[in-house]
PDB file of N, CA and C in Angstrom:
ATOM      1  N   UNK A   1      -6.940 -14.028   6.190  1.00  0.00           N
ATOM      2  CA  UNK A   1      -6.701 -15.147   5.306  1.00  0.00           C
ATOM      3  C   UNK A   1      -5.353 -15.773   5.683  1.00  0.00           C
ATOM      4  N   UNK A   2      -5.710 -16.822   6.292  1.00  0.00           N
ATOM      5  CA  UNK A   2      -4.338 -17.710   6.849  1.00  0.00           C
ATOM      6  C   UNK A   2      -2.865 -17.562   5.771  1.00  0.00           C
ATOM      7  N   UNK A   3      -3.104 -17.744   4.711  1.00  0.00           N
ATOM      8  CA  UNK A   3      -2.232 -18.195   3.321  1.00  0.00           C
ATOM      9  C   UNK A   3      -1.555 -16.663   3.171  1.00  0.00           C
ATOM     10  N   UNK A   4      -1.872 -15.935   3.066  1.00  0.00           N
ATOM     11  CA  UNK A   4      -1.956 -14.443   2.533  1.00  0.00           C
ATOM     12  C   UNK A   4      -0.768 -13.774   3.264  1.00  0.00           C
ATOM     13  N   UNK A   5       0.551 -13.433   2.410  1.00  0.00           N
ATOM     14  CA  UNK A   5       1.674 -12.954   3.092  1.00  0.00           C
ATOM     15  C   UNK A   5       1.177 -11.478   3.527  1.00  0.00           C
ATOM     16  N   UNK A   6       0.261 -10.718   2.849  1.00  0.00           N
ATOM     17  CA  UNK A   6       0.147  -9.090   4.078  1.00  0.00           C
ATOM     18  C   UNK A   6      -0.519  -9.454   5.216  1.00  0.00           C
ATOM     19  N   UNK A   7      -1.364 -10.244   5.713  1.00  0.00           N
ATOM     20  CA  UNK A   7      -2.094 -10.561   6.649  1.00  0.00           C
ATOM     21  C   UNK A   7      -1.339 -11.490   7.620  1.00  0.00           C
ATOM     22  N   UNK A   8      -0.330 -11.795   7.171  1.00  0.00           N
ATOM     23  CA  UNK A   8       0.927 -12.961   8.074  1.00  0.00           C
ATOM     24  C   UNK A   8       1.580 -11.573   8.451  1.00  0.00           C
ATOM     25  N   UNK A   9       1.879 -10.939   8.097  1.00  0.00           N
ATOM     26  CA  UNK A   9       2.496  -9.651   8.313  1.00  0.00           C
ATOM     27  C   UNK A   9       2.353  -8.318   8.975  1.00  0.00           C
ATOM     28  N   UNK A  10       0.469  -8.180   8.421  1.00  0.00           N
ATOM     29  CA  UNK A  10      -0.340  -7.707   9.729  1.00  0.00           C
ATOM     30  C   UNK A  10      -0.451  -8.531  11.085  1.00  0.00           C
ATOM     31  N   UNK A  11      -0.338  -9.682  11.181  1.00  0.00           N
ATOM     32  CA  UNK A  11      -0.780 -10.482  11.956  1.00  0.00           C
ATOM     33  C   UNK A  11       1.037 -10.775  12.923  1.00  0.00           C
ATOM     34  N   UNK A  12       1.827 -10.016  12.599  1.00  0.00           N
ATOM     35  CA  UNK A  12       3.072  -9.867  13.769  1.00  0.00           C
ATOM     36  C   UNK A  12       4.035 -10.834  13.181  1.00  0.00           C
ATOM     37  N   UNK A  13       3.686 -12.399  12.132  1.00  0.00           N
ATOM     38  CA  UNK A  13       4.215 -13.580  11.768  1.00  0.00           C
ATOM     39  C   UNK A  13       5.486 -13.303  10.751  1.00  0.00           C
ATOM     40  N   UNK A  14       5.537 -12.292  10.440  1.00  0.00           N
ATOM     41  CA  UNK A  14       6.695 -11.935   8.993  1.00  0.00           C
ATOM     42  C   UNK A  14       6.746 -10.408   9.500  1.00  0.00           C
ATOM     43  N   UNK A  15       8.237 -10.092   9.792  1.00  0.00           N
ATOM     44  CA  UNK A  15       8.517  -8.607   9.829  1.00  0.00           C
ATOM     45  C   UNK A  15       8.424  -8.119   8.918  1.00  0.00           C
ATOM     46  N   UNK A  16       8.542  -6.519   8.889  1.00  0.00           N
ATOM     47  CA  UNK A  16       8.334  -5.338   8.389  1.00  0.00           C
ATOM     48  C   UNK A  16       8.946  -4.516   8.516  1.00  0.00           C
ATOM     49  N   UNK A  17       9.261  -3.267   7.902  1.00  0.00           N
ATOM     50  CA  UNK A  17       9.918  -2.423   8.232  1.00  0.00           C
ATOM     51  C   UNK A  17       8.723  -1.078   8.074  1.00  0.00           C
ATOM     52  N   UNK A  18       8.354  -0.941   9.487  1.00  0.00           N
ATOM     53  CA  UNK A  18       6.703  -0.284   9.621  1.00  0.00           C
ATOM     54  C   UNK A  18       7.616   0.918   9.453  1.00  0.00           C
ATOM     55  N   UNK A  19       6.361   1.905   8.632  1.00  0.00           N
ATOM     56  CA  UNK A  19       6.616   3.444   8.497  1.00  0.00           C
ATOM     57  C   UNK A  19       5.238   3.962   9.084  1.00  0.00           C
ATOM     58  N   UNK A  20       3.804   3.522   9.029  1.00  0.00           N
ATOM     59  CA  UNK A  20       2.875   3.774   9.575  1.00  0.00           C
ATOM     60  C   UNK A  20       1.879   2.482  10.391  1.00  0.00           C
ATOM     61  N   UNK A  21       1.471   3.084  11.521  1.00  0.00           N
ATOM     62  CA  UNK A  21       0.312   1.734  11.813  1.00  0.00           C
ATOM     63  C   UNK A  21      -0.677   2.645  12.563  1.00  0.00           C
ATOM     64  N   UNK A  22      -2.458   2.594  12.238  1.00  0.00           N
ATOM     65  CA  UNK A  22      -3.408   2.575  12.630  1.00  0.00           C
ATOM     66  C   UNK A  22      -4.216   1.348  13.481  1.00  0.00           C
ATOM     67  N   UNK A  23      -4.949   1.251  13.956  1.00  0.00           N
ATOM     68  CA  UNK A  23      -5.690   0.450  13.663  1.00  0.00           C
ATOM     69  C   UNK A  23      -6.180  -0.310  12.958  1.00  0.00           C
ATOM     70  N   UNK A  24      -6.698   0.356  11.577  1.00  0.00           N
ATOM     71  CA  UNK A  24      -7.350   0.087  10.272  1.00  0.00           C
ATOM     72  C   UNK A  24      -6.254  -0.007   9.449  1.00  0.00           C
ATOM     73  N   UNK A  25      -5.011   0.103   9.008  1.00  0.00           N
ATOM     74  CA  UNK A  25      -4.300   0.405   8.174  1.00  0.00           C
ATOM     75  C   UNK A  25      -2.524   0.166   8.946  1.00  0.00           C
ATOM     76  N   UNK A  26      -1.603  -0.813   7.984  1.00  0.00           N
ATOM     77  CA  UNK A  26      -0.069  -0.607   7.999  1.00  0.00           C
ATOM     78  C   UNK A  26       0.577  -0.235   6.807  1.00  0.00           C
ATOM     79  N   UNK A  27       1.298   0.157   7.396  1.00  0.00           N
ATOM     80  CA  UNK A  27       2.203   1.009   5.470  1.00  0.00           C
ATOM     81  C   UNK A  27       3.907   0.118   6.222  1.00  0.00           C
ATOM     82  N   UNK A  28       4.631  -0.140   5.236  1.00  0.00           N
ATOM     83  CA  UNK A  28       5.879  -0.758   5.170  1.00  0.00           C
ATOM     84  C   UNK A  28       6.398  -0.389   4.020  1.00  0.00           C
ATOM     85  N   UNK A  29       8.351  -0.298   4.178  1.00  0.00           N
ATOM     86  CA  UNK A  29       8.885  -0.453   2.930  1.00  0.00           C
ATOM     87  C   UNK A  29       8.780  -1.448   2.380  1.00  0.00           C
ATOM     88  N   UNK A  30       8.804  -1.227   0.731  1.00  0.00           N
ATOM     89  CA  UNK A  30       9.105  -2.232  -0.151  1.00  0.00           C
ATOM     90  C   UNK A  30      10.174  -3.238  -0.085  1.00  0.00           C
ATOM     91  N   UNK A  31      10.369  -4.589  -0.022  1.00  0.00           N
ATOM     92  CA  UNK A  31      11.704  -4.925   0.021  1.00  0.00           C
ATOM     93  C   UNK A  31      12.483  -5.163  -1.454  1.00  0.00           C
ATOM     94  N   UNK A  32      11.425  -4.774  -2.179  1.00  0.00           N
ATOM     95  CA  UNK A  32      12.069  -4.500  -3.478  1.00  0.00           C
ATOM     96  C   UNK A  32      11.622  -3.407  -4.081  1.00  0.00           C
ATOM     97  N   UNK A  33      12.172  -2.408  -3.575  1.00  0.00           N
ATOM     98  CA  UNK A  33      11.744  -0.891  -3.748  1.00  0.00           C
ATOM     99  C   UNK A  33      12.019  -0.672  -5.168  1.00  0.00           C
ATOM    100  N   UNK A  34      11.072   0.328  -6.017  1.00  0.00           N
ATOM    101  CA  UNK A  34      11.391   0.862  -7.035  1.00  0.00           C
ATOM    102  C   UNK A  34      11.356   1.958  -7.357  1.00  0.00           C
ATOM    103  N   UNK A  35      11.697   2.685  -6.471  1.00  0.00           N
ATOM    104  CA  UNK A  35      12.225   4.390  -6.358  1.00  0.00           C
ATOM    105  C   UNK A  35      12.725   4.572  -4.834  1.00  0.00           C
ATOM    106  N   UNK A  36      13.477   5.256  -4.915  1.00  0.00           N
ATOM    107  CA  UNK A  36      14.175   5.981  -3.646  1.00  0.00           C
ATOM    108  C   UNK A  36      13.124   5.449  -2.519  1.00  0.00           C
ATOM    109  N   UNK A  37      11.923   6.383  -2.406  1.00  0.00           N
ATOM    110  CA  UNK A  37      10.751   5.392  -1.833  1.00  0.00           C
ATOM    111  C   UNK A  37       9.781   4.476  -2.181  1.00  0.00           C
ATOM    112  N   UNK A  38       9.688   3.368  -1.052  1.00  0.00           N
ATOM    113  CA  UNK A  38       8.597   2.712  -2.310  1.00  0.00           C
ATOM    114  C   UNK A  38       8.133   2.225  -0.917  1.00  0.00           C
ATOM    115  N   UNK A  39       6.210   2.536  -0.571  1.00  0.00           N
ATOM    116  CA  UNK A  39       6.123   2.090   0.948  1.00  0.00           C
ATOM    117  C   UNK A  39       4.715   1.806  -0.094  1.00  0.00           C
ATOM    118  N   UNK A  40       4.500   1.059   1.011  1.00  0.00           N
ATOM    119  CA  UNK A  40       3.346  -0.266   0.848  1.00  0.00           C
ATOM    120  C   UNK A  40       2.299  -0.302   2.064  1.00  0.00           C
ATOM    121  N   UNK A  41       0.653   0.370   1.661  1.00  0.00           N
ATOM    122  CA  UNK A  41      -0.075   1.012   2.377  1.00  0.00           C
ATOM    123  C   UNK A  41      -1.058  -0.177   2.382  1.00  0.00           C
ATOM    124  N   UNK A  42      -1.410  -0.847   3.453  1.00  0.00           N
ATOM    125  CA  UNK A  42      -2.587  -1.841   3.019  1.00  0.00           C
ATOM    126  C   UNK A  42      -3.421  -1.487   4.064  1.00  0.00           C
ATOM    127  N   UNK A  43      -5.003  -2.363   4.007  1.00  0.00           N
ATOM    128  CA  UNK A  43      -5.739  -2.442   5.061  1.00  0.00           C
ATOM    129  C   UNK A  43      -5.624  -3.900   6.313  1.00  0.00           C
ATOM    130  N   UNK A  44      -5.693  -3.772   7.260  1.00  0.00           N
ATOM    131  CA  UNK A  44      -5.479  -4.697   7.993  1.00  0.00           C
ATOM    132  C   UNK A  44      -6.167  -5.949   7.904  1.00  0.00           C
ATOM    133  N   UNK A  45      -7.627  -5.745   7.450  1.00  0.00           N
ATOM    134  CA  UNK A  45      -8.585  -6.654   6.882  1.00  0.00           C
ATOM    135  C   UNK A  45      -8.336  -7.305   5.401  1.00  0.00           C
ATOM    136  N   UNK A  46      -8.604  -8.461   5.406  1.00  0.00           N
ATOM    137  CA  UNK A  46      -8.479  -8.842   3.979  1.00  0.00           C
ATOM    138  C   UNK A  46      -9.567  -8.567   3.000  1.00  0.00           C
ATOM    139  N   UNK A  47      -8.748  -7.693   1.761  1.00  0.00           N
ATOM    140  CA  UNK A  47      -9.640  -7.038   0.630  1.00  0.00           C
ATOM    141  C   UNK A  47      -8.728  -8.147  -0.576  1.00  0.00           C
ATOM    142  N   UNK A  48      -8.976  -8.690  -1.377  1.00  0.00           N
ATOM    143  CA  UNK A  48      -8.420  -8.900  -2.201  1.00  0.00           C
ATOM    144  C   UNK A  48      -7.213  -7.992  -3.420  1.00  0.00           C
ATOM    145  N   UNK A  49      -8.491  -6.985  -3.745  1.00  0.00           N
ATOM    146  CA  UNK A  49      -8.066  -5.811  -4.848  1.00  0.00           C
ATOM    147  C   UNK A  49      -8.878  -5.077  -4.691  1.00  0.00           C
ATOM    148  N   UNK A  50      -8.452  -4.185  -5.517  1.00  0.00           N
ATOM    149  CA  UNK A  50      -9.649  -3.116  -6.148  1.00  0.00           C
ATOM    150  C   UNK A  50     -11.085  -3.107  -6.294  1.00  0.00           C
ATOM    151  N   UNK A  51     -10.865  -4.717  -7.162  1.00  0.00           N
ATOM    152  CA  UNK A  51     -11.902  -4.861  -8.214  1.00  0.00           C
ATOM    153  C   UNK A  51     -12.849  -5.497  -6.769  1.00  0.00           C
ATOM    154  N   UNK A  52     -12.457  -5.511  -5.838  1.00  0.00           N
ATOM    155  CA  UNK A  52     -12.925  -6.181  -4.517  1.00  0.00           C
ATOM    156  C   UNK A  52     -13.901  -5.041  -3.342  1.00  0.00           C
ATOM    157  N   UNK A  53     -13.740  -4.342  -3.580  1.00  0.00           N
ATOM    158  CA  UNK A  53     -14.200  -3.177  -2.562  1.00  0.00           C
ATOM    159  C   UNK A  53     -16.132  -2.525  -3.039  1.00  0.00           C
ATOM    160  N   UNK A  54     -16.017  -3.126  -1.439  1.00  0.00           N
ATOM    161  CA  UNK A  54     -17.839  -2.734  -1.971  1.00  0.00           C
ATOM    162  C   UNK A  54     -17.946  -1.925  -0.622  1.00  0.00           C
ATOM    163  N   UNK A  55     -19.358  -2.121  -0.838  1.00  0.00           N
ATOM    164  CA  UNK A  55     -20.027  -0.944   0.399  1.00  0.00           C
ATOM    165  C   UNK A  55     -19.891  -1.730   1.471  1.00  0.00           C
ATOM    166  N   UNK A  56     -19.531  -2.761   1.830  1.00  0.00           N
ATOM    167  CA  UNK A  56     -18.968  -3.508   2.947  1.00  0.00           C
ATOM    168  C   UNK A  56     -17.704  -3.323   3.763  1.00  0.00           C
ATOM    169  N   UNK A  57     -16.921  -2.984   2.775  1.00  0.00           N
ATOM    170  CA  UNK A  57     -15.388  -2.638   3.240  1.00  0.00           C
ATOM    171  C   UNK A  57     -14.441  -1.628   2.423  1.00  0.00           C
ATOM    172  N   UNK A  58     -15.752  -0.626   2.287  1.00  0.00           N
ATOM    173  CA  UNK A  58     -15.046   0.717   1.227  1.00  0.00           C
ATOM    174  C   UNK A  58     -14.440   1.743   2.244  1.00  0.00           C
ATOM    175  N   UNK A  59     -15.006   1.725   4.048  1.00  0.00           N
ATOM    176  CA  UNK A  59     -14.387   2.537   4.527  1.00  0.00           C
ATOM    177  C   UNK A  59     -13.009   2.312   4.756  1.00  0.00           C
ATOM    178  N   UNK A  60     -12.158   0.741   4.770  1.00  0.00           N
ATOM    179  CA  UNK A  60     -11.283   0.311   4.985  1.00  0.00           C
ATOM    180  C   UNK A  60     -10.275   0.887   3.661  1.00  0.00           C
ATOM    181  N   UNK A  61     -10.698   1.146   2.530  1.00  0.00           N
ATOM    182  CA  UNK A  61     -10.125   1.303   1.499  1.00  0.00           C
ATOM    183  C   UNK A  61     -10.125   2.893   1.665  1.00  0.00           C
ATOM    184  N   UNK A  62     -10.529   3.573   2.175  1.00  0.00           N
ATOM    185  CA  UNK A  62     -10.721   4.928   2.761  1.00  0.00           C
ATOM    186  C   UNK A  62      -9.722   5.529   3.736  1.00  0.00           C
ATOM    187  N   UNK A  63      -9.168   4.683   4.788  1.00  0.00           N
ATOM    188  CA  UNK A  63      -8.892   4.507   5.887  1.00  0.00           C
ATOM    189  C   UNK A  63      -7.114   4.696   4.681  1.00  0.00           C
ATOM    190  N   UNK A  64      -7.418   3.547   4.261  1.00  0.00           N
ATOM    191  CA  UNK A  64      -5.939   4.065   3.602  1.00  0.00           C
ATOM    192  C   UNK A  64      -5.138   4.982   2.913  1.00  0.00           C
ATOM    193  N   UNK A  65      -5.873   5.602   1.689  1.00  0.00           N
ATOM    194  CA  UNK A  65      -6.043   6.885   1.223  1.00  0.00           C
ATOM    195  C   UNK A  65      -5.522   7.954   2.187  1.00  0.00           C
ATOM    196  N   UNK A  66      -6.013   7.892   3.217  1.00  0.00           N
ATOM    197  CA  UNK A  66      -6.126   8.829   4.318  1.00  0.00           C
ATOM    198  C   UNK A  66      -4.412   8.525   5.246  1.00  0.00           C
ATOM    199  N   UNK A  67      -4.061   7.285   5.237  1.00  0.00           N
ATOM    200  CA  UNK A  67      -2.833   7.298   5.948  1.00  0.00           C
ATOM    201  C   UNK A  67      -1.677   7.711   4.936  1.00  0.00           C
ATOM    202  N   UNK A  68      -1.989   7.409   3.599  1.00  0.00           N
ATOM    203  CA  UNK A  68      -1.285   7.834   2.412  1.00  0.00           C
ATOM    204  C   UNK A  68      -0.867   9.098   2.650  1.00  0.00           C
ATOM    205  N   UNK A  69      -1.894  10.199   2.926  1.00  0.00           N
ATOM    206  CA  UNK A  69      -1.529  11.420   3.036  1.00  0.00           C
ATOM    207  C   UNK A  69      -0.856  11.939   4.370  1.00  0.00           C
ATOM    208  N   UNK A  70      -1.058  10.857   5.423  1.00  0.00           N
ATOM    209  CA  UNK A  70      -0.201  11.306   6.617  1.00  0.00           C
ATOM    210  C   UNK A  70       1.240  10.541   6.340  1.00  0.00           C
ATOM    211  N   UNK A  71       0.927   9.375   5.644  1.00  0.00           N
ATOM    212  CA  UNK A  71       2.664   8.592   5.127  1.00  0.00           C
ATOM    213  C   UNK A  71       3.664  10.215   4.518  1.00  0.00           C
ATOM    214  N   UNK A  72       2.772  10.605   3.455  1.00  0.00           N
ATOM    215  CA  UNK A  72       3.677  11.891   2.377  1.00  0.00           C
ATOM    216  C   UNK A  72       4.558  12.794   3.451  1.00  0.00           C
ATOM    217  N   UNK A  73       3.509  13.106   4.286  1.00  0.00           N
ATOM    218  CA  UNK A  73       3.574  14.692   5.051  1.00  0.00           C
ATOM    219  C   UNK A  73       5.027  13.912   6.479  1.00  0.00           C
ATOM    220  N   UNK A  74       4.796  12.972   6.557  1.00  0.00           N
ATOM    221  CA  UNK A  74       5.656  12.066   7.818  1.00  0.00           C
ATOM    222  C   UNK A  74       6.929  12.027   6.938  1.00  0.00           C
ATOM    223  N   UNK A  75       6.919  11.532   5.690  1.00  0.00           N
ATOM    224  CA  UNK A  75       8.447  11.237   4.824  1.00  0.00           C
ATOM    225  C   UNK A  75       8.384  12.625   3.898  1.00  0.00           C
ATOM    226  N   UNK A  76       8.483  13.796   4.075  1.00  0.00           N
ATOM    227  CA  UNK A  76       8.228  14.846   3.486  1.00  0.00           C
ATOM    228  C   UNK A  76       8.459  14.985   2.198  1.00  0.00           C
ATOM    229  N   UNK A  77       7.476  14.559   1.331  1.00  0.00           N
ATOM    230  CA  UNK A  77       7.520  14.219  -0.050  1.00  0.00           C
ATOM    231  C   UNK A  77       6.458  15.749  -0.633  1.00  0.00           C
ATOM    232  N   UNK A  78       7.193  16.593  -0.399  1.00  0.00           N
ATOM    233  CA  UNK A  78       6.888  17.725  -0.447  1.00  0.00           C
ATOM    234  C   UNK A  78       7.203  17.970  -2.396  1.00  0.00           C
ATOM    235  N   UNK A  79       8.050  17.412  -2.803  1.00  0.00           N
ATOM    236  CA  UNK A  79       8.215  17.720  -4.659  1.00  0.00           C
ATOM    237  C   UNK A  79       6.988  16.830  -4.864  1.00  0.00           C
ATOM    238  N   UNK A  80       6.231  15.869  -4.280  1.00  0.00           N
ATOM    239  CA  UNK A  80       5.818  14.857  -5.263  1.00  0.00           C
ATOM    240  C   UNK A  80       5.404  13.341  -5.133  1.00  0.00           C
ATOM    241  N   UNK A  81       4.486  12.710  -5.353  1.00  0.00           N
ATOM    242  CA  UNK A  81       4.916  11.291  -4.886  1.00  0.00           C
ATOM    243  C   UNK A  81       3.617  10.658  -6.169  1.00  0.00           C
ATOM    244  N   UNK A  82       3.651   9.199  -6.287  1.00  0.00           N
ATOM    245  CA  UNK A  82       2.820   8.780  -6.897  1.00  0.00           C
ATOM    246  C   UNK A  82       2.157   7.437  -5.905  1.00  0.00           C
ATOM    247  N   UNK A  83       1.223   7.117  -6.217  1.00  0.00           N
ATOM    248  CA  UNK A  83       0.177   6.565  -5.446  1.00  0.00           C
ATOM    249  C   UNK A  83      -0.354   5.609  -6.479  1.00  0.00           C
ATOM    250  N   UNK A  84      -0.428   4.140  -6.526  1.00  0.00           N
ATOM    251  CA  UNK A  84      -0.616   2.822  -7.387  1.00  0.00           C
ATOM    252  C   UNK A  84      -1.129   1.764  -7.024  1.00  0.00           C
ATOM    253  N   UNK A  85      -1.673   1.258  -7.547  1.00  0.00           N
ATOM    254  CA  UNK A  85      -3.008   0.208  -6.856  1.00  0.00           C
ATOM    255  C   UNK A  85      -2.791  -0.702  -8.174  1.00  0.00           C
ATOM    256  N   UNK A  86      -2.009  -2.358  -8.441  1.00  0.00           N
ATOM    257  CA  UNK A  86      -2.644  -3.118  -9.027  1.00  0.00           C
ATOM    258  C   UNK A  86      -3.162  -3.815  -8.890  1.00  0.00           C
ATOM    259  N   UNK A  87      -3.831  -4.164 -10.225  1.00  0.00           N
ATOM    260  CA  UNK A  87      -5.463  -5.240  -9.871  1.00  0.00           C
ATOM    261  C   UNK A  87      -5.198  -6.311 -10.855  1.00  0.00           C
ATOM    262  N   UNK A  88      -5.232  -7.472  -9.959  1.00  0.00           N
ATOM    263  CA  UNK A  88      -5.177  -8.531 -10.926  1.00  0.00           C
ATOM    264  C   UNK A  88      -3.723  -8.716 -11.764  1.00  0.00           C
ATOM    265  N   UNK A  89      -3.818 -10.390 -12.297  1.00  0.00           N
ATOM    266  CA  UNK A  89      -2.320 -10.346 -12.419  1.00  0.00           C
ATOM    267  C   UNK A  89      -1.545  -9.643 -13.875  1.00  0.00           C
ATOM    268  N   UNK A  90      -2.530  -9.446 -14.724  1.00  0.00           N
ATOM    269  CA  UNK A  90      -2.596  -8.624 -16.174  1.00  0.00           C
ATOM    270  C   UNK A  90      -1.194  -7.090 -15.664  1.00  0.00           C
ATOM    271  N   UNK A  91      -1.792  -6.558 -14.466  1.00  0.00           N
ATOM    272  CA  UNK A  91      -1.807  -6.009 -13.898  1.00  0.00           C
ATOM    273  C   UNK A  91      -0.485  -5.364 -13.461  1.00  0.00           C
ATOM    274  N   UNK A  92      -0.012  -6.908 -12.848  1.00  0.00           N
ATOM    275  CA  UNK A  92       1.416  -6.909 -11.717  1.00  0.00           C
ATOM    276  C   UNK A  92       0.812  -7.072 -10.361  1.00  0.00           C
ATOM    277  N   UNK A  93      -0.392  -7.412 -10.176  1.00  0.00           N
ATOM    278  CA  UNK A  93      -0.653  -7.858  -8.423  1.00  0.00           C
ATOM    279  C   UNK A  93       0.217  -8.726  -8.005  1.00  0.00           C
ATOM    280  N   UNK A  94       0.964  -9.114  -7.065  1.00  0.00           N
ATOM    281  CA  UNK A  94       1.437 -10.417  -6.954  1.00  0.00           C
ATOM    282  C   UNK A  94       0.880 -11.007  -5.577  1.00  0.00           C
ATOM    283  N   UNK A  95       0.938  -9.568  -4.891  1.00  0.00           N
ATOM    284  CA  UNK A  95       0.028 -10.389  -3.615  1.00  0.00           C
ATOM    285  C   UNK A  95      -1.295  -9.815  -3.525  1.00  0.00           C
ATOM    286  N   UNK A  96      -2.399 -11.460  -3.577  1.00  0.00           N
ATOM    287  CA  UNK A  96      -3.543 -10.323  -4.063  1.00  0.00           C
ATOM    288  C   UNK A  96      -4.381 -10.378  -2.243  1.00  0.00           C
ATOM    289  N   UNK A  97      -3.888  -8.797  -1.864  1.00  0.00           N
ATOM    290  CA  UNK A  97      -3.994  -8.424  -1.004  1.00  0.00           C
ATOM    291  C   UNK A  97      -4.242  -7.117  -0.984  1.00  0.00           C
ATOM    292  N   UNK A  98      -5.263  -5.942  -1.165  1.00  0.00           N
ATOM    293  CA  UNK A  98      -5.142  -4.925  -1.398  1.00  0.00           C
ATOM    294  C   UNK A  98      -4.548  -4.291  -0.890  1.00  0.00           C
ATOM    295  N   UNK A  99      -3.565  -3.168  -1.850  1.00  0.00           N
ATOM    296  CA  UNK A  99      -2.388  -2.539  -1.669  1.00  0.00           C
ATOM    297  C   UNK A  99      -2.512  -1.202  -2.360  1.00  0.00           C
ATOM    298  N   UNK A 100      -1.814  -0.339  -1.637  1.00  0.00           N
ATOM    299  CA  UNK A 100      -1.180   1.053  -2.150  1.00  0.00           C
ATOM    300  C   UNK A 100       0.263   1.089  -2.596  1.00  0.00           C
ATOM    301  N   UNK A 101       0.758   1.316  -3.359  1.00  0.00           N
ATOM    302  CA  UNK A 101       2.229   1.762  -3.367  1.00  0.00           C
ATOM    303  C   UNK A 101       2.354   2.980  -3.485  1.00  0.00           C
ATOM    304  N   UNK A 102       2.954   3.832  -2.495  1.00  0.00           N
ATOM    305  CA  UNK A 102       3.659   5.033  -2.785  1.00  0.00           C
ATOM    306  C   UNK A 102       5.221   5.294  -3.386  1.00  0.00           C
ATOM    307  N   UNK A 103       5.045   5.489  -4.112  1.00  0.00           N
ATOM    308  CA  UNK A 103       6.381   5.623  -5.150  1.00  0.00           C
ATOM    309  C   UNK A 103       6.704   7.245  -4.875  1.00  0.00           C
ATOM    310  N   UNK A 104       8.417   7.667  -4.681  1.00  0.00           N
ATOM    311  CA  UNK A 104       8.692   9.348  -4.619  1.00  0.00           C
ATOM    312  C   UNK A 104      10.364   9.076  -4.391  1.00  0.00           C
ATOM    313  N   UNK A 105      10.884  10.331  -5.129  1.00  0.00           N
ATOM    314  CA  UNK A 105      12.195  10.452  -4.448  1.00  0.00           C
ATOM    315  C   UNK A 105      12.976  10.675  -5.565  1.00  0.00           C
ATOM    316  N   UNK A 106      12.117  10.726  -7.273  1.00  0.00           N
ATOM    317  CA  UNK A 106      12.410  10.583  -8.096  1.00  0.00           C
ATOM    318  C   UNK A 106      11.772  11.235  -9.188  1.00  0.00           C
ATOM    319  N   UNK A 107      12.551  11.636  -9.776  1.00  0.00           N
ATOM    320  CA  UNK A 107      11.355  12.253 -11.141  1.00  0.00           C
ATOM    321  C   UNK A 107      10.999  11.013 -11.774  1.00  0.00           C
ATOM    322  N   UNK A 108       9.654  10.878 -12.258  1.00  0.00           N
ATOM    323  CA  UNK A 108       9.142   9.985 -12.578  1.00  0.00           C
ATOM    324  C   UNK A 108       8.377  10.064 -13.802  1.00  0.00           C
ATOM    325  N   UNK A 109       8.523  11.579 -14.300  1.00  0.00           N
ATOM    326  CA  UNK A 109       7.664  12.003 -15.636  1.00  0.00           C
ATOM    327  C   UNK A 109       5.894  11.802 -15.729  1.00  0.00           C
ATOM    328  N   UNK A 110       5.659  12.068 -17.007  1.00  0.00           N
ATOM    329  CA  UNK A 110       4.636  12.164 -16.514  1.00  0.00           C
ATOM    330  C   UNK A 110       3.618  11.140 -16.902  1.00  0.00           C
ATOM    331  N   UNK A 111       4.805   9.826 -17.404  1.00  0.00           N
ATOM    332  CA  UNK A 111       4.364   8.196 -18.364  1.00  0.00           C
ATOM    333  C   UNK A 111       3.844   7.457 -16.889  1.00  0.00           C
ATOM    334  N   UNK A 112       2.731   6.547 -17.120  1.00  0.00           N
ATOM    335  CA  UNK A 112       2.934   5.832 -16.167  1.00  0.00           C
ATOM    336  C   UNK A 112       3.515   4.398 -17.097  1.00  0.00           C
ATOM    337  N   UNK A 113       3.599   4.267 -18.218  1.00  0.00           N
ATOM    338  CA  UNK A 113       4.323   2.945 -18.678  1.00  0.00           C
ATOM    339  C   UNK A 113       5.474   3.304 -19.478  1.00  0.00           C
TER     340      UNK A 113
END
């Protein structure tokens, strides 16, 4: 999606500060981090959200999950980490681009609001 700042970003046009890259999948820091870590797991393909993922492009949403757990074990988030997906702007999406946030580095309790 031409318009779409993760895909300008997958696409080489807007740096990053890469922590992982697949094929299927880039993870980057947050540039407005909200914990010690805050990395940002997407698919390379454009998914909108959540509410977006069908049997068309569920392995892509798979693909990420999966780098999530090589992101933890790479930044050794061995106490802990949290893992966040918003949908829609109710939400806090802002780029609606499907996304992971890994949040760690922090006690974080056990509220998510």
């Amino acid at each position: 999606m031409s318009d779409c700042l993760f895909c300008k970003i997958v696409a080489g046009e807007i740096p990053s500060d890469k922590v992982y890259e697949d094929e299927s999948v880039l993870a980057f820091r947050d540039i407005n981090p909200q914990a010690p870590v805050h990395i940002l797991v997407i698919p390379k393909v454009h998914i909108p959200s959540v509410a977006a993922v069908d049997a068309d492009n569920a392995a892509a949403c798979a693909k990420c999950l999966e780098a999530v757990a090589k992101i933890a074990a790479q930044e050794k988030l061995e106490k802990g980490f949290r893992v966040i997906s918003n949908c829609g702007p109710d939400a806090g999406q802002t780029v609606p681009h499907l996304h992971f946030h890994i949040l760690a580095g922090k006690d974080m309790g056990e509220k998510l609001l």
